[in-house]
Protein backbone atom coordinates (compact mmCIF):
# COMPACT_ATOMS: atom_id res chain seq x y z
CA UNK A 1 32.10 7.23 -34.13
CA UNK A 2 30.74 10.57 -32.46
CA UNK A 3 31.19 13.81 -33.55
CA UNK A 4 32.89 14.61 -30.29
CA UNK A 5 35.65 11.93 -30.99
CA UNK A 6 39.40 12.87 -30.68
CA UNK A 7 41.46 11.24 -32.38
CA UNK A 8 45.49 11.04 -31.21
CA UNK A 9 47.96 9.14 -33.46
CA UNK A 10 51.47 9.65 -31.82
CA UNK A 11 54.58 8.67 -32.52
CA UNK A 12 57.62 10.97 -31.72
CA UNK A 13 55.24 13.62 -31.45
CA UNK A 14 51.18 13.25 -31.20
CA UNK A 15 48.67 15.37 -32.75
CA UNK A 16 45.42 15.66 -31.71
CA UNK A 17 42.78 14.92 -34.73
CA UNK A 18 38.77 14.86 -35.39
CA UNK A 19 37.45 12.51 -37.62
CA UNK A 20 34.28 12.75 -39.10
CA UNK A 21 31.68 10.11 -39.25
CA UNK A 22 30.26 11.02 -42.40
CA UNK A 23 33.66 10.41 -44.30
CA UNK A 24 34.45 6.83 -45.48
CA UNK A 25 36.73 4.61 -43.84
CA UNK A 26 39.38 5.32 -46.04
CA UNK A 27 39.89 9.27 -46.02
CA UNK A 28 39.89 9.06 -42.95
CA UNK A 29 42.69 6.07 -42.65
CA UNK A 30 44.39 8.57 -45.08
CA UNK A 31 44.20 11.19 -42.61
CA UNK A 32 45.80 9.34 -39.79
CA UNK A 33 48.41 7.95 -42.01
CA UNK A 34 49.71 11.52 -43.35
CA UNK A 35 49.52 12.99 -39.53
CA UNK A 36 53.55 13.17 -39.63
CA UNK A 37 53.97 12.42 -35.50
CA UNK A 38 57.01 10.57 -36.63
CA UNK A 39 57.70 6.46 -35.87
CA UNK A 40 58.51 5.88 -32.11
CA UNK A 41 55.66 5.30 -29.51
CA UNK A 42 55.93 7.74 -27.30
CA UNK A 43 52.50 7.33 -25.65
CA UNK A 44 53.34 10.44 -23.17
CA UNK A 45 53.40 12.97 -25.97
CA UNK A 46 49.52 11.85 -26.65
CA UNK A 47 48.64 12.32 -22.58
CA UNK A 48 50.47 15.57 -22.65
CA UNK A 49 48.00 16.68 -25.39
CA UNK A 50 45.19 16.09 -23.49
CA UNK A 51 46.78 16.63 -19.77
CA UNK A 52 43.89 19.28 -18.96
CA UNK A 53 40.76 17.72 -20.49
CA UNK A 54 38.32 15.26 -19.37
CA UNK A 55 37.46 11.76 -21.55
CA UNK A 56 34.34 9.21 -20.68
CA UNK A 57 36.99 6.81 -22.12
CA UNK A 58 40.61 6.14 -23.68
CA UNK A 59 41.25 3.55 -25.95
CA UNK A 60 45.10 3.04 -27.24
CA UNK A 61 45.86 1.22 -30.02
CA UNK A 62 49.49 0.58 -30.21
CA UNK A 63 51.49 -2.94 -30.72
CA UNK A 64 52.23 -2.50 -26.78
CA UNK A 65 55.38 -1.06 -27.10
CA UNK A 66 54.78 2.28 -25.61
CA UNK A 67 57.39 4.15 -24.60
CA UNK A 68 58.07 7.63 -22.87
CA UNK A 69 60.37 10.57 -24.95
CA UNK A 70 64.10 9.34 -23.46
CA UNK A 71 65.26 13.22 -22.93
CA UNK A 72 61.96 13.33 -20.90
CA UNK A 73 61.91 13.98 -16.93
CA UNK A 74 58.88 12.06 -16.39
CA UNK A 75 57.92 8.67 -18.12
CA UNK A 76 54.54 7.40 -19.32
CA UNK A 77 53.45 5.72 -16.32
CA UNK A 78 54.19 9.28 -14.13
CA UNK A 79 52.41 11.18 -17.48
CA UNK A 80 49.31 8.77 -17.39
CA UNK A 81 49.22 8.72 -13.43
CA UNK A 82 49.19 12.74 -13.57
CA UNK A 83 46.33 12.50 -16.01
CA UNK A 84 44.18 10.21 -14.03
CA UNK A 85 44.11 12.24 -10.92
């Protein structure tokens, strides 16, 4: 892991989150596991974190049910489209 990795566990909500390398495994399991975004997977409230900055790469980790916030407008694939122009 880099030191410039960001980190985004989401669930209702997403926070973003920087890990460091130097800690073990497990703190910093323990700090993704008391990040409080909630229990959906809402995938758009991660892209809307990060809407106006550039990554080399995204990786998501999810059990591929992703979805977008239902009150919302605009759904994951329009959120992930708006990123990637």
């Amino acid at each position: 892991m880099s030191e410039e990795t960001v980190v985004i566990p989401f669930g209702q909500h997403a926070k973003k989150m920087y890990l460091s390398p130097n800690d073990s495994i497990f703190t910093n399991m323990d700090k993704l596991a008391n990040s409080n975004v909630g229990y959906a997977t809402l995938l758009d409230q991660a892209f809307k974190l990060i809407m106006n900055e550039e990554f080399d790469r995204i990786i998501v980790f999810s059990d591929f049910q992703t979805y977008s916030h239902p009150m919302a407008i605009n759904d994951k694939n329009y959120t992930f489209e708006k990123y990637n122009s």
